[in-house]
PDB file of N, CA and C in Angstrom:
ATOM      1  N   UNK A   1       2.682  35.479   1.749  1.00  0.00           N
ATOM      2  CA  UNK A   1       3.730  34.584   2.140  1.00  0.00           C
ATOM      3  C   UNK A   1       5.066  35.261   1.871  1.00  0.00           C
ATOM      4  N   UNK A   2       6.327  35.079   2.800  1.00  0.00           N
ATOM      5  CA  UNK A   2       7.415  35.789   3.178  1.00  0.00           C
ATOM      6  C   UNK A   2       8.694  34.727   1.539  1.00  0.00           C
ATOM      7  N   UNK A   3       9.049  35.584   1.043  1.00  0.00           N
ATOM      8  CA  UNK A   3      10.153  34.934   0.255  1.00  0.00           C
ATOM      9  C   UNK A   3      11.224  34.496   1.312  1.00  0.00           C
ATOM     10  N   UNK A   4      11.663  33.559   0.634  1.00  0.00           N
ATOM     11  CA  UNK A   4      13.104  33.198   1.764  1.00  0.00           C
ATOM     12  C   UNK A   4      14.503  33.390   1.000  1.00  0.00           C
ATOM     13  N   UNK A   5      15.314  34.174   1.139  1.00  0.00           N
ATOM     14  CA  UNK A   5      16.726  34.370  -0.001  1.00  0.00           C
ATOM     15  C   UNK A   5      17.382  32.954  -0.112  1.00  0.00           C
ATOM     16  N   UNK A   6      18.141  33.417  -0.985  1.00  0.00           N
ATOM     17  CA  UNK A   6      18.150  31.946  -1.579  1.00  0.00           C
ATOM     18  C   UNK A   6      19.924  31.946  -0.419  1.00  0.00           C
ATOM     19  N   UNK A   7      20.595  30.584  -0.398  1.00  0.00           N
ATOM     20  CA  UNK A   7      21.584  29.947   0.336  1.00  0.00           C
ATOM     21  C   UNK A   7      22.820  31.011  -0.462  1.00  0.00           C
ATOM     22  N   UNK A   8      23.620  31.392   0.460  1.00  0.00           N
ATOM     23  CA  UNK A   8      25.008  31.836  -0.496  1.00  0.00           C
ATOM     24  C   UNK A   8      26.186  30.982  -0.179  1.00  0.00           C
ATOM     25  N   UNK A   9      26.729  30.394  -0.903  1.00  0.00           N
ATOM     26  CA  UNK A   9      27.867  29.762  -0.538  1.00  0.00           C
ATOM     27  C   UNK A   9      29.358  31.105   0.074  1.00  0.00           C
ATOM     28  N   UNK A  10      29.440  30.627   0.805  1.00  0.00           N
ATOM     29  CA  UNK A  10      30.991  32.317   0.630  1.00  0.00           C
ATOM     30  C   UNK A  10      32.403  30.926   1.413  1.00  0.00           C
ATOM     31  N   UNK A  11      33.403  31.836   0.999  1.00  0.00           N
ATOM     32  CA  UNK A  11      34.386  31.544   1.686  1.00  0.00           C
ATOM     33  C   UNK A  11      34.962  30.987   2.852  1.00  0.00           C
ATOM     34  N   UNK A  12      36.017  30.627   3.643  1.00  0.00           N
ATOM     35  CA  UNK A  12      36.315  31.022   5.204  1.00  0.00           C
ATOM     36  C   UNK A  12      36.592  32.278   5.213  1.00  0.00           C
ATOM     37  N   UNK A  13      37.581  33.029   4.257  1.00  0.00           N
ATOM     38  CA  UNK A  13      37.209  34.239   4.845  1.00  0.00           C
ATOM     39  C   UNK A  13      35.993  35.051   5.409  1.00  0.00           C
ATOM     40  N   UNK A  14      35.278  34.831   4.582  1.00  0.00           N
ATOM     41  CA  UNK A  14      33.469  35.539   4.184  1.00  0.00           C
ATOM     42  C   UNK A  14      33.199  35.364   5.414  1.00  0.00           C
ATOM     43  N   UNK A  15      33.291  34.273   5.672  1.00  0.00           N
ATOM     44  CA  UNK A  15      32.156  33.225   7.040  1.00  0.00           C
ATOM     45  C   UNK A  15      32.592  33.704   8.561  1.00  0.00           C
ATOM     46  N   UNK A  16      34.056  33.652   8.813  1.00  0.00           N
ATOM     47  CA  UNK A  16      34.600  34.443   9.852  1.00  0.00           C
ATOM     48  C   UNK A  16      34.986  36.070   9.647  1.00  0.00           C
ATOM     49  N   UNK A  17      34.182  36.782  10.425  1.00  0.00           N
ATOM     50  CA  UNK A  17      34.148  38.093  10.420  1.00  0.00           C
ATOM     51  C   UNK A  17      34.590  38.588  11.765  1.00  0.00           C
ATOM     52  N   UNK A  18      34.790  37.756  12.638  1.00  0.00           N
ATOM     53  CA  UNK A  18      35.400  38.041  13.915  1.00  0.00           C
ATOM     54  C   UNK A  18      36.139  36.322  14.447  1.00  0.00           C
ATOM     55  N   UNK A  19      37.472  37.135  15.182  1.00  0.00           N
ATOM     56  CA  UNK A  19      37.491  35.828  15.874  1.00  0.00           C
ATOM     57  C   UNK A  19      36.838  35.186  17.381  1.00  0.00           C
ATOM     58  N   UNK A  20      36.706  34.081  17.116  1.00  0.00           N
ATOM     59  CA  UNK A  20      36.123  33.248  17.860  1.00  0.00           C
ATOM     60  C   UNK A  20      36.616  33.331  19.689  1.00  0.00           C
ATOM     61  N   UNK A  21      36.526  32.995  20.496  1.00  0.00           N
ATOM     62  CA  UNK A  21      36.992  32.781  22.443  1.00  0.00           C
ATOM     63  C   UNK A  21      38.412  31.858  22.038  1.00  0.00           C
ATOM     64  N   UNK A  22      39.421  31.844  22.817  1.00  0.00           N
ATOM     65  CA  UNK A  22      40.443  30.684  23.039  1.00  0.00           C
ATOM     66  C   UNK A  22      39.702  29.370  23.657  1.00  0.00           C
ATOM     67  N   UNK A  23      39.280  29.558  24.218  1.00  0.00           N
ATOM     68  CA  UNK A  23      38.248  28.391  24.802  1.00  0.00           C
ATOM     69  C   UNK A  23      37.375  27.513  23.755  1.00  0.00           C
ATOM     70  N   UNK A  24      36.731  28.846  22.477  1.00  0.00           N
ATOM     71  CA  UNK A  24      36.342  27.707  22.193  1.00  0.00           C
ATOM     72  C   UNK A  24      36.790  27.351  20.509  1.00  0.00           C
ATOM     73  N   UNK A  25      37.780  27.992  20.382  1.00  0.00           N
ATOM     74  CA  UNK A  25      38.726  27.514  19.573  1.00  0.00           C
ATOM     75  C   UNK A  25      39.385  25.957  19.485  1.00  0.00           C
ATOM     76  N   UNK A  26      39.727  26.042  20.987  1.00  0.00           N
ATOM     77  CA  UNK A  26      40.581  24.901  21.730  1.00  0.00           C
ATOM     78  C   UNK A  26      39.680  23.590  21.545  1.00  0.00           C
ATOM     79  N   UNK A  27      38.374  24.458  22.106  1.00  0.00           N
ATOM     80  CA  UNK A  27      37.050  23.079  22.197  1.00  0.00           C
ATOM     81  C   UNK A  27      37.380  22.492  20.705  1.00  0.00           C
ATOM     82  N   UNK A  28      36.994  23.252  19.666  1.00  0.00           N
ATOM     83  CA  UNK A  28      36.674  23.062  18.282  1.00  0.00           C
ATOM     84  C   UNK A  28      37.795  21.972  17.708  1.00  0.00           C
ATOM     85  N   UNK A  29      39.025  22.627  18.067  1.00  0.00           N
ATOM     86  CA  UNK A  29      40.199  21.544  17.799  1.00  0.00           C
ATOM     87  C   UNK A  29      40.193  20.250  18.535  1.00  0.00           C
ATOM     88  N   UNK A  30      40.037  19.837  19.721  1.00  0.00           N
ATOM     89  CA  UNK A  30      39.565  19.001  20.055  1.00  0.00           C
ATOM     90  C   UNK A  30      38.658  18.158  19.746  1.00  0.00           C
ATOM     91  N   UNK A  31      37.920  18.553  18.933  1.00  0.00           N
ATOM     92  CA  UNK A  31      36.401  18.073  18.371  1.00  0.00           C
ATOM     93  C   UNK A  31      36.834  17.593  17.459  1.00  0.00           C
ATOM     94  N   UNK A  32      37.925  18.725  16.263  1.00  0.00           N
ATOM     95  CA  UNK A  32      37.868  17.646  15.059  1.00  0.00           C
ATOM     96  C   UNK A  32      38.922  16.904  15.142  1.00  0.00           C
ATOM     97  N   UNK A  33      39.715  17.146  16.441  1.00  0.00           N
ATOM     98  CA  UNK A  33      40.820  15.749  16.111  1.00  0.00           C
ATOM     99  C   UNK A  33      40.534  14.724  16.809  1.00  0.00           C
ATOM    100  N   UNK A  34      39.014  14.759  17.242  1.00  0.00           N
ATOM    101  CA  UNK A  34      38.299  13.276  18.001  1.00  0.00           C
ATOM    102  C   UNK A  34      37.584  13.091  16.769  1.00  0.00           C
ATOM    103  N   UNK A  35      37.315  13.756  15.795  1.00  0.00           N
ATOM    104  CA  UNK A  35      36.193  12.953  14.936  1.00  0.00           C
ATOM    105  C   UNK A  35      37.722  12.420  13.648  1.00  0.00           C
ATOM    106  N   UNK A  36      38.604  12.583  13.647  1.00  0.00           N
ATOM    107  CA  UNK A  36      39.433  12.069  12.853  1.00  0.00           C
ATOM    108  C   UNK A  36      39.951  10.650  13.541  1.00  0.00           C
ATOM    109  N   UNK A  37      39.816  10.377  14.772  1.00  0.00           N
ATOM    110  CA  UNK A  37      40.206   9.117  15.273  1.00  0.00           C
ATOM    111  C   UNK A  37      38.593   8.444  15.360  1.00  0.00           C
ATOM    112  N   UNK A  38      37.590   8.764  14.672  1.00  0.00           N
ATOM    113  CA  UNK A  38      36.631   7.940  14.707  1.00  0.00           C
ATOM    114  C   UNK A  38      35.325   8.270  15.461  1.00  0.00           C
ATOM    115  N   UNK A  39      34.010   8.167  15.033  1.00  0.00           N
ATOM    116  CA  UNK A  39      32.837   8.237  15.903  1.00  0.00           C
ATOM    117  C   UNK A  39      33.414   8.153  17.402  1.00  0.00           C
ATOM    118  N   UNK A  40      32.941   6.573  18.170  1.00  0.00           N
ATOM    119  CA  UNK A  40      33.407   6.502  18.831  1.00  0.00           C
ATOM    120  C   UNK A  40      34.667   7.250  19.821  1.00  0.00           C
ATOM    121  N   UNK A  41      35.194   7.660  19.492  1.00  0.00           N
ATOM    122  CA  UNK A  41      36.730   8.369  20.031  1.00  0.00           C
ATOM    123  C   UNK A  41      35.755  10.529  19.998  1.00  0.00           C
ATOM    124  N   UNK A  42      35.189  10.178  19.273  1.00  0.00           N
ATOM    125  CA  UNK A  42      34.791  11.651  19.487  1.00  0.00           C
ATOM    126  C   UNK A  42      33.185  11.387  20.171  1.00  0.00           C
ATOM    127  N   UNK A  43      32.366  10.220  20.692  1.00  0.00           N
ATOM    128  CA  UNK A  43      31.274  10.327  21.762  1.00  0.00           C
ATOM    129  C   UNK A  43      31.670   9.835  22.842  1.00  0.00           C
ATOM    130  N   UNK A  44      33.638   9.340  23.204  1.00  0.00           N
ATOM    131  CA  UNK A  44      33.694   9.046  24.362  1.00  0.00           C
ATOM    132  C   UNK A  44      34.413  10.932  24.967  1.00  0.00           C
ATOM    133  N   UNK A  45      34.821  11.495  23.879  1.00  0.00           N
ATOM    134  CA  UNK A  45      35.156  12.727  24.381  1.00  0.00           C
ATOM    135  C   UNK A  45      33.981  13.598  25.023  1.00  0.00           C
ATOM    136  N   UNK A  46      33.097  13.429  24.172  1.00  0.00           N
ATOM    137  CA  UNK A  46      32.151  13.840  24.792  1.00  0.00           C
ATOM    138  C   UNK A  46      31.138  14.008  25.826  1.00  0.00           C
ATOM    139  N   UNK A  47      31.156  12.172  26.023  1.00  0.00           N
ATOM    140  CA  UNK A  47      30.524  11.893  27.203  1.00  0.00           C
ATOM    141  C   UNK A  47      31.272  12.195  28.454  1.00  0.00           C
ATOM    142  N   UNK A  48      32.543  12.233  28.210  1.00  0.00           N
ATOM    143  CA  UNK A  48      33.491  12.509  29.479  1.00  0.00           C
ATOM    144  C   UNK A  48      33.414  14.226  29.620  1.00  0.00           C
ATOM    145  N   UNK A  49      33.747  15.056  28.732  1.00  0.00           N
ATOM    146  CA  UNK A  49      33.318  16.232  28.623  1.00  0.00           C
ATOM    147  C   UNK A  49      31.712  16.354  29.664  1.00  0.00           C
ATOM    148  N   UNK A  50      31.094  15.820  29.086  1.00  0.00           N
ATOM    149  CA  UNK A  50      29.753  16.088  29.926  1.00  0.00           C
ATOM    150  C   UNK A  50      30.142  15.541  31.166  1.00  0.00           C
ATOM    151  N   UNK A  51      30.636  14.537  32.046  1.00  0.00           N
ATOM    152  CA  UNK A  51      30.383  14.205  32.950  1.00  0.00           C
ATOM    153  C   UNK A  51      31.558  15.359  33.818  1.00  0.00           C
ATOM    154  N   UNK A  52      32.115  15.568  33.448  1.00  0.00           N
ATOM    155  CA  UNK A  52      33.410  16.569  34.108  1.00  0.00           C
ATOM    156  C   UNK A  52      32.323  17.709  34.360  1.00  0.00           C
ATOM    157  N   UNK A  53      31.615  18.310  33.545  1.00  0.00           N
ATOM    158  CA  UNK A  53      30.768  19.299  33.686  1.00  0.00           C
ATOM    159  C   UNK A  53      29.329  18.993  35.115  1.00  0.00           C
ATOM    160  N   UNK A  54      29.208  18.077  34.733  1.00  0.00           N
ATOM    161  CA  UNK A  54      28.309  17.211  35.396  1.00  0.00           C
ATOM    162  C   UNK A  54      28.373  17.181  37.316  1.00  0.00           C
ATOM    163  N   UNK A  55      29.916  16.579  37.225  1.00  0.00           N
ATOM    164  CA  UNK A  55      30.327  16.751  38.546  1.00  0.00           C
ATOM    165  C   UNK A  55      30.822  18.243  38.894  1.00  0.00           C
ATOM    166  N   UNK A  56      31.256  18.827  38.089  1.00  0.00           N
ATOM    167  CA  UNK A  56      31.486  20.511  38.961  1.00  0.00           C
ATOM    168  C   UNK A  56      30.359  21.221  39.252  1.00  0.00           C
ATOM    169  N   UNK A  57      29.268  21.094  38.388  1.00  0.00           N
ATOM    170  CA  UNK A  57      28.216  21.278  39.062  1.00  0.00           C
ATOM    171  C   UNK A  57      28.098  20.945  40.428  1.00  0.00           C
ATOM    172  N   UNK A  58      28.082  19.446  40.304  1.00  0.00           N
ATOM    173  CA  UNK A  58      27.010  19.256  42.038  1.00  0.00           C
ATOM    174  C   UNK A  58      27.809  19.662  42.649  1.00  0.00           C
ATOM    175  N   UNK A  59      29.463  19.573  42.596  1.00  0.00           N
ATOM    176  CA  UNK A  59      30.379  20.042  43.889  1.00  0.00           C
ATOM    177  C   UNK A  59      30.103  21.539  44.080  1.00  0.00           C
ATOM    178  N   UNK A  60      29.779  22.382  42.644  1.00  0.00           N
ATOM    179  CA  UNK A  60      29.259  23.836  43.316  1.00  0.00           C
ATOM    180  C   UNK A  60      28.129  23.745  43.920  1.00  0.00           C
ATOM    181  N   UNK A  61      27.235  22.978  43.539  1.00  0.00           N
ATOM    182  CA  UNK A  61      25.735  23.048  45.010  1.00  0.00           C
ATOM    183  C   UNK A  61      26.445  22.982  45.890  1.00  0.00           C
ATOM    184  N   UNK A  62      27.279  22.058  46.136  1.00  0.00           N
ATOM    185  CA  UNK A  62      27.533  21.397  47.600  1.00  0.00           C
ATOM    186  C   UNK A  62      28.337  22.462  48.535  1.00  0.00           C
ATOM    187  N   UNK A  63      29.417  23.078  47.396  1.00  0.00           N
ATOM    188  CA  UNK A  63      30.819  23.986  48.158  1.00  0.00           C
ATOM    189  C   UNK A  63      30.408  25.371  47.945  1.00  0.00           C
ATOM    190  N   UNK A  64      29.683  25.826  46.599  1.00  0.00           N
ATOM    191  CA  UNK A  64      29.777  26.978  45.950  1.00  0.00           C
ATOM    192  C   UNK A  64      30.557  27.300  45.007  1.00  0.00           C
ATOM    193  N   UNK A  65      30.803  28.296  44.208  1.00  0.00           N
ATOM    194  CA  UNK A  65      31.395  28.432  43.478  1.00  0.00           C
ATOM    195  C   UNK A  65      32.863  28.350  43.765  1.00  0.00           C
ATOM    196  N   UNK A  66      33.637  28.004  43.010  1.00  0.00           N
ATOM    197  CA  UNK A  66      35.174  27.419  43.201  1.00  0.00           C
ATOM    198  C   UNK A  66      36.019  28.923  43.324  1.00  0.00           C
ATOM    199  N   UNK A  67      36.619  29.353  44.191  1.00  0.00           N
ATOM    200  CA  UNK A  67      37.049  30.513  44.757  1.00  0.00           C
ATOM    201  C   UNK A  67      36.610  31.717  44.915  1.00  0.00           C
ATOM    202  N   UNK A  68      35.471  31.228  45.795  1.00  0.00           N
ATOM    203  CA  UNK A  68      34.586  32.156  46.237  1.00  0.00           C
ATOM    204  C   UNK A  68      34.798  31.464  48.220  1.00  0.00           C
ATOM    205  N   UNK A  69      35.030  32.484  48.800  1.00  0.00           N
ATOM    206  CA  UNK A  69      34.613  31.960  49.820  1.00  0.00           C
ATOM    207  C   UNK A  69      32.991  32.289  50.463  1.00  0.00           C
ATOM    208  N   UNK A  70      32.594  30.935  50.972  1.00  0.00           N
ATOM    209  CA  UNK A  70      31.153  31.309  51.836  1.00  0.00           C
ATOM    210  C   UNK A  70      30.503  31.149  52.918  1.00  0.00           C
ATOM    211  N   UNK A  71      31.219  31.890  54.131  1.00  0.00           N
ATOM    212  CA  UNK A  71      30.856  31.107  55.638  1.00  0.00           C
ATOM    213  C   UNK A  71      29.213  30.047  55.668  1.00  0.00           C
ATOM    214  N   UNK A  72      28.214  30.346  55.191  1.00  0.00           N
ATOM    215  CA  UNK A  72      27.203  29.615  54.862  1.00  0.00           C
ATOM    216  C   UNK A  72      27.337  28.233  54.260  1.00  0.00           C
ATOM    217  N   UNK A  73      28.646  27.964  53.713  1.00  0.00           N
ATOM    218  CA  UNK A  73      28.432  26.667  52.774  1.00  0.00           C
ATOM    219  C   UNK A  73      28.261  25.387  53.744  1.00  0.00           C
ATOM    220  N   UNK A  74      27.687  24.572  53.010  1.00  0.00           N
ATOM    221  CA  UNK A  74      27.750  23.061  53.507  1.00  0.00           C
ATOM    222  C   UNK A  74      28.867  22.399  53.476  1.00  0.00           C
ATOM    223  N   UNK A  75      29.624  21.934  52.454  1.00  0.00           N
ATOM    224  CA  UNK A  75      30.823  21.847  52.343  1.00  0.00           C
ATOM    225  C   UNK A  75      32.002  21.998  51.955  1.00  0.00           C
ATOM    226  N   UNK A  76      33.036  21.779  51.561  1.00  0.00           N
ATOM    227  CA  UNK A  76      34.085  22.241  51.337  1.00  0.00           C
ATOM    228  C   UNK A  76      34.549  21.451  50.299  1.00  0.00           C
ATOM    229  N   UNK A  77      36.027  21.550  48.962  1.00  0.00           N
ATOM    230  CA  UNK A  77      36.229  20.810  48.395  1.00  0.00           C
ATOM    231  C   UNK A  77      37.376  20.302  49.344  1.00  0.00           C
ATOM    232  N   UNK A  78      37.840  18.740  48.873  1.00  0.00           N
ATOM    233  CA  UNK A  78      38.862  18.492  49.453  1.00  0.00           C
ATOM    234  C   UNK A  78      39.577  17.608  48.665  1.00  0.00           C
ATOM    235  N   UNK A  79      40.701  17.917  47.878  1.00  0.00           N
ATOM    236  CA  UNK A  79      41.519  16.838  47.088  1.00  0.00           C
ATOM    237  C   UNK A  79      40.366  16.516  46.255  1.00  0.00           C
ATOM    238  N   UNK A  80      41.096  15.582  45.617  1.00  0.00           N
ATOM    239  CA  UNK A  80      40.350  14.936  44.400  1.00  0.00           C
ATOM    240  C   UNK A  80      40.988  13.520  44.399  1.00  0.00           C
ATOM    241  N   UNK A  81      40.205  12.062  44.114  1.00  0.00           N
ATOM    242  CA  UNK A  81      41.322  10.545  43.888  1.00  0.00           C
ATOM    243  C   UNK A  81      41.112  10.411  42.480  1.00  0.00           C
ATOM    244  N   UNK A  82      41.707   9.959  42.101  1.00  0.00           N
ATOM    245  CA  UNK A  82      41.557   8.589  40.261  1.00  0.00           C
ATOM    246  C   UNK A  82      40.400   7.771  40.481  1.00  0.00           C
ATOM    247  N   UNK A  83      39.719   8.360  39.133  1.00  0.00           N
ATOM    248  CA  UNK A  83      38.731   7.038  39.233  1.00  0.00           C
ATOM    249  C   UNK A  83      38.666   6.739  37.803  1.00  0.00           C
ATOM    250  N   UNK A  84      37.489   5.562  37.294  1.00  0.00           N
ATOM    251  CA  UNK A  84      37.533   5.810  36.378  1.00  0.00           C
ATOM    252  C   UNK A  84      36.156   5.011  35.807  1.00  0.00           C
ATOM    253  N   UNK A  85      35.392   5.559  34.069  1.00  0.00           N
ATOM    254  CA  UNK A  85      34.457   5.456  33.849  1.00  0.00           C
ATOM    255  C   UNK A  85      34.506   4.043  32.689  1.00  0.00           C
ATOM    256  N   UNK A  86      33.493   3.648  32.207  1.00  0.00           N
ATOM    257  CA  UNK A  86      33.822   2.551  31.228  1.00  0.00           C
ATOM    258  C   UNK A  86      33.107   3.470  30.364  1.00  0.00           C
ATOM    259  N   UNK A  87      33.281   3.816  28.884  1.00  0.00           N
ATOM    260  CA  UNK A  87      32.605   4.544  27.786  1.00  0.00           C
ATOM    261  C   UNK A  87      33.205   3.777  26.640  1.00  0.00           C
ATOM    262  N   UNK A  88      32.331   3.282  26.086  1.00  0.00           N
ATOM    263  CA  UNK A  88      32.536   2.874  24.534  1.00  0.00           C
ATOM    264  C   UNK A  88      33.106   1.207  24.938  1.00  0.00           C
ATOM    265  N   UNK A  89      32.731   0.880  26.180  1.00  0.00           N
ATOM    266  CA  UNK A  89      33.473  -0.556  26.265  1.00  0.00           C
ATOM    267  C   UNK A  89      34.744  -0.221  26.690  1.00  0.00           C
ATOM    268  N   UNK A  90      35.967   0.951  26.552  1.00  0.00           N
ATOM    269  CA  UNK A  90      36.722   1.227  27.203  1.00  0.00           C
ATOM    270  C   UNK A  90      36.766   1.420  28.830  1.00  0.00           C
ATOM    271  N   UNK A  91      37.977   1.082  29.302  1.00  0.00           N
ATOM    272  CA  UNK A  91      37.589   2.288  30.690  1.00  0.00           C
ATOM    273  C   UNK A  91      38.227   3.223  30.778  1.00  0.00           C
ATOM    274  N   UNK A  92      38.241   4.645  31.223  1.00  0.00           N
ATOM    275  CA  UNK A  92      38.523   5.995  30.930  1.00  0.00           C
ATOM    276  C   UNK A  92      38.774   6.139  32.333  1.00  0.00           C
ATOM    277  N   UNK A  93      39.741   6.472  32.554  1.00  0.00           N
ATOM    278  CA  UNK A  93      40.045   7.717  33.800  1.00  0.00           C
ATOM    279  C   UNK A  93      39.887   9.239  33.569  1.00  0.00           C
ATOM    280  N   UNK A  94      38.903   9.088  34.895  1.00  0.00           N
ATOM    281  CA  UNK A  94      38.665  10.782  35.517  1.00  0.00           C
ATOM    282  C   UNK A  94      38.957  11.320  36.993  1.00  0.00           C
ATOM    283  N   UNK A  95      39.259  12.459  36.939  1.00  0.00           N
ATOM    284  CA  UNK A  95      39.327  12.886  38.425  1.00  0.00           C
ATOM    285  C   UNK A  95      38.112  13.118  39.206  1.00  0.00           C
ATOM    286  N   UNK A  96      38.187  12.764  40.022  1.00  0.00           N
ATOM    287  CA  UNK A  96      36.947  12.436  41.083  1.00  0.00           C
ATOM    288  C   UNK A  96      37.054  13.630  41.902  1.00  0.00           C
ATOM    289  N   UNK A  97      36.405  14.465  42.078  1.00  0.00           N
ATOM    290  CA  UNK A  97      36.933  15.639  43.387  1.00  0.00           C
ATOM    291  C   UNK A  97      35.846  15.068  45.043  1.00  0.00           C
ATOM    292  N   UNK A  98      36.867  15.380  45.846  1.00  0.00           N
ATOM    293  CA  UNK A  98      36.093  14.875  47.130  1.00  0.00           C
ATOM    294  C   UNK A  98      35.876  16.059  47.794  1.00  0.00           C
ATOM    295  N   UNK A  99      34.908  16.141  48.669  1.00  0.00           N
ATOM    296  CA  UNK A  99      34.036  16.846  49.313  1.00  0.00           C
ATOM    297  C   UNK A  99      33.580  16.735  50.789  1.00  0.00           C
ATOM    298  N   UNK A 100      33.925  17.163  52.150  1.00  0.00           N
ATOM    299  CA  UNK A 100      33.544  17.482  52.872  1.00  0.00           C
ATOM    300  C   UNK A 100      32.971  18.434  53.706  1.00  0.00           C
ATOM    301  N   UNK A 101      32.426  17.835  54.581  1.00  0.00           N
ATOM    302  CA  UNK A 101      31.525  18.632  55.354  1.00  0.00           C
ATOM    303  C   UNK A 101      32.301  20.210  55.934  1.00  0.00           C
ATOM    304  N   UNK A 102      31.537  20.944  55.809  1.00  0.00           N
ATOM    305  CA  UNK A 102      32.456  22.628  56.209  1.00  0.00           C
ATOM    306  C   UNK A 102      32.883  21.923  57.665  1.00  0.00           C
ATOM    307  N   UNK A 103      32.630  21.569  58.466  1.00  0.00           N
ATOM    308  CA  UNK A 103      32.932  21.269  59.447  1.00  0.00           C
ATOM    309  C   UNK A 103      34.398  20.646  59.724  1.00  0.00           C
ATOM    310  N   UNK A 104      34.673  19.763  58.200  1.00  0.00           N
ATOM    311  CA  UNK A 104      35.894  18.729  58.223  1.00  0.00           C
ATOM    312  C   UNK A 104      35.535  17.537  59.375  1.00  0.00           C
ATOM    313  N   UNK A 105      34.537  17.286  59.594  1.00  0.00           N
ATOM    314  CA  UNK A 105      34.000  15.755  60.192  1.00  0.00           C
ATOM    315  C   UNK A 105      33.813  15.027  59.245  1.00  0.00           C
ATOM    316  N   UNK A 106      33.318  15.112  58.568  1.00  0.00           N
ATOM    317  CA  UNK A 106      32.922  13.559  57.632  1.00  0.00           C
ATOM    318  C   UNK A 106      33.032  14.331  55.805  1.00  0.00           C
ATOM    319  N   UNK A 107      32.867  13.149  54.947  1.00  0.00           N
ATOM    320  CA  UNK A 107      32.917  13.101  53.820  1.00  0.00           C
ATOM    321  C   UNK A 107      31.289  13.457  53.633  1.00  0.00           C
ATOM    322  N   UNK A 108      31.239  13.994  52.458  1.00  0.00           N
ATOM    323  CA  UNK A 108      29.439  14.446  51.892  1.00  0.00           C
ATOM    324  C   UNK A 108      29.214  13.377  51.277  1.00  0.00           C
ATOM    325  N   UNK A 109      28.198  12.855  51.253  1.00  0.00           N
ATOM    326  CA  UNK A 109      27.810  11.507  50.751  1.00  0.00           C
ATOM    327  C   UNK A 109      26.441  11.836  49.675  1.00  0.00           C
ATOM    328  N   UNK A 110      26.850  11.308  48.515  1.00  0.00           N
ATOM    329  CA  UNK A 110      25.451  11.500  47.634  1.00  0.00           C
ATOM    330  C   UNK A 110      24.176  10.542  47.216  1.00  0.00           C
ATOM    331  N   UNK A 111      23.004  11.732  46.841  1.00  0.00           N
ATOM    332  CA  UNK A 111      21.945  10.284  47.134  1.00  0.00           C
ATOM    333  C   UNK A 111      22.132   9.771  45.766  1.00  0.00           C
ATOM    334  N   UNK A 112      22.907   9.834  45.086  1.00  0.00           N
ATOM    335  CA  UNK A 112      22.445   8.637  44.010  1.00  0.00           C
ATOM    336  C   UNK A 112      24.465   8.532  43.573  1.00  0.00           C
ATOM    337  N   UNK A 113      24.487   7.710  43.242  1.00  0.00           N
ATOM    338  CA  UNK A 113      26.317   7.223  42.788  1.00  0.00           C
ATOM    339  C   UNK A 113      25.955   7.976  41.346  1.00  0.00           C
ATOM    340  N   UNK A 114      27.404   8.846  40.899  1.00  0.00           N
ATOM    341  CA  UNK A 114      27.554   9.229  39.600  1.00  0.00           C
ATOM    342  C   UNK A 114      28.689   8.056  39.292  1.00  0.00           C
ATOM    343  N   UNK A 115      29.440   8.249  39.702  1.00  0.00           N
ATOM    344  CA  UNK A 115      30.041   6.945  39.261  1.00  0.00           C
ATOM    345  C   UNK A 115      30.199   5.630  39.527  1.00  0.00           C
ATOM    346  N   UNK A 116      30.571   4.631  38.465  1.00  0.00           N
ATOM    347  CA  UNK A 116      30.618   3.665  38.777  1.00  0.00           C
ATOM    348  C   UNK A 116      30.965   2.971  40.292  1.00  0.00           C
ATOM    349  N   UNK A 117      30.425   1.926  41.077  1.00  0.00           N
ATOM    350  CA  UNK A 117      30.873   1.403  42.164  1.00  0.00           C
ATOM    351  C   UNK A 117      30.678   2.197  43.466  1.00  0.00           C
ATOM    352  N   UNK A 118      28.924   2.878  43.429  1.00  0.00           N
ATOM    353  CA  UNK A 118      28.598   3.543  44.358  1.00  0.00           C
ATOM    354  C   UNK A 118      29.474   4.532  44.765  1.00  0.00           C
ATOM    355  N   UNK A 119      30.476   5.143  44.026  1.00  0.00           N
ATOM    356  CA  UNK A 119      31.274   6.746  44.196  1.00  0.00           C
ATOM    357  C   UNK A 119      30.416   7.587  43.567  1.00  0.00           C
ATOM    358  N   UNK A 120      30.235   8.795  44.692  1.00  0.00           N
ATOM    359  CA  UNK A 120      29.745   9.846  44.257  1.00  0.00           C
ATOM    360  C   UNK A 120      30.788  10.715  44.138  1.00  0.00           C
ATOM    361  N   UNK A 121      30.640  12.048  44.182  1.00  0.00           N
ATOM    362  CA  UNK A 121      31.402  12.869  44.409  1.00  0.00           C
ATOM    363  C   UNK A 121      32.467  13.176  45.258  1.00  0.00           C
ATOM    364  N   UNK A 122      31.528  12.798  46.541  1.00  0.00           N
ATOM    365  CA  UNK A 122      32.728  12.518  47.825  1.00  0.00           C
ATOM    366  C   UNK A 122      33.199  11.359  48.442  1.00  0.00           C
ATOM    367  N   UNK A 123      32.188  10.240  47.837  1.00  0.00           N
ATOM    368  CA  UNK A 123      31.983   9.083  49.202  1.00  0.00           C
ATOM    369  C   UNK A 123      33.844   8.690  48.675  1.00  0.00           C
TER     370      UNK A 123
END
């Protein structure tokens, strides 16, 4: 059987031996100044965090990657309106990005609503 070393307590210096991305520095600060306004206030950051992630996804299925051009794509981005989510019993505004057809005939319509009130991405 393998010994396991025992826990070392060390420093912040000790502990950071390189610095960290700006990105996710930024994240980190964000994080703890949502958990200083409370649970809540730091799982509605989060859940909105995820859903922002959530929707750039499908708009890259739909468009491709965001400044990339791709004669092949299905559709295109187009603008974005205000919408907004209810989290924690609050309601939260997010940007909605809209999406049409490469063609510019119609709006892309999704099979299931991400957001509230049958809005998807584009409808």
């Amino acid at each position: 059987m393998a010994t396991v070393p025992a826990s070392k307590v060390v420093t912040a210096n000790e502990a950071v031996k390189e610095e960290l991305p700006e990105a996710v520095q930024v994240a980190l600060g964000d994080l703890a100044g949502a958990a200083e306004e409370g649970l809540m206030a730091l799982a509605a950051g989060l859940g909105l965090g995820a859903l922002r992630e959530l929707i750039e996804i499908e708009v890259a299925e739909l468009c491709g990657p965001k400044g990339k051009h791709d004669p092949k794509r299905k559709a295109t981005r187009w603008s974005s309106e205000s919408g907004a989510v209810t989290l924690g019993g609050r309601r939260m505004a997010v940007e909605r990005p809209r999406v049409r057809s490469a063609d510019g005939a119609a709006a892309c319509q999704r099979a299931r609503p991400l957001l509230p009130g049958g809005g998807g991405v584009a409808s």
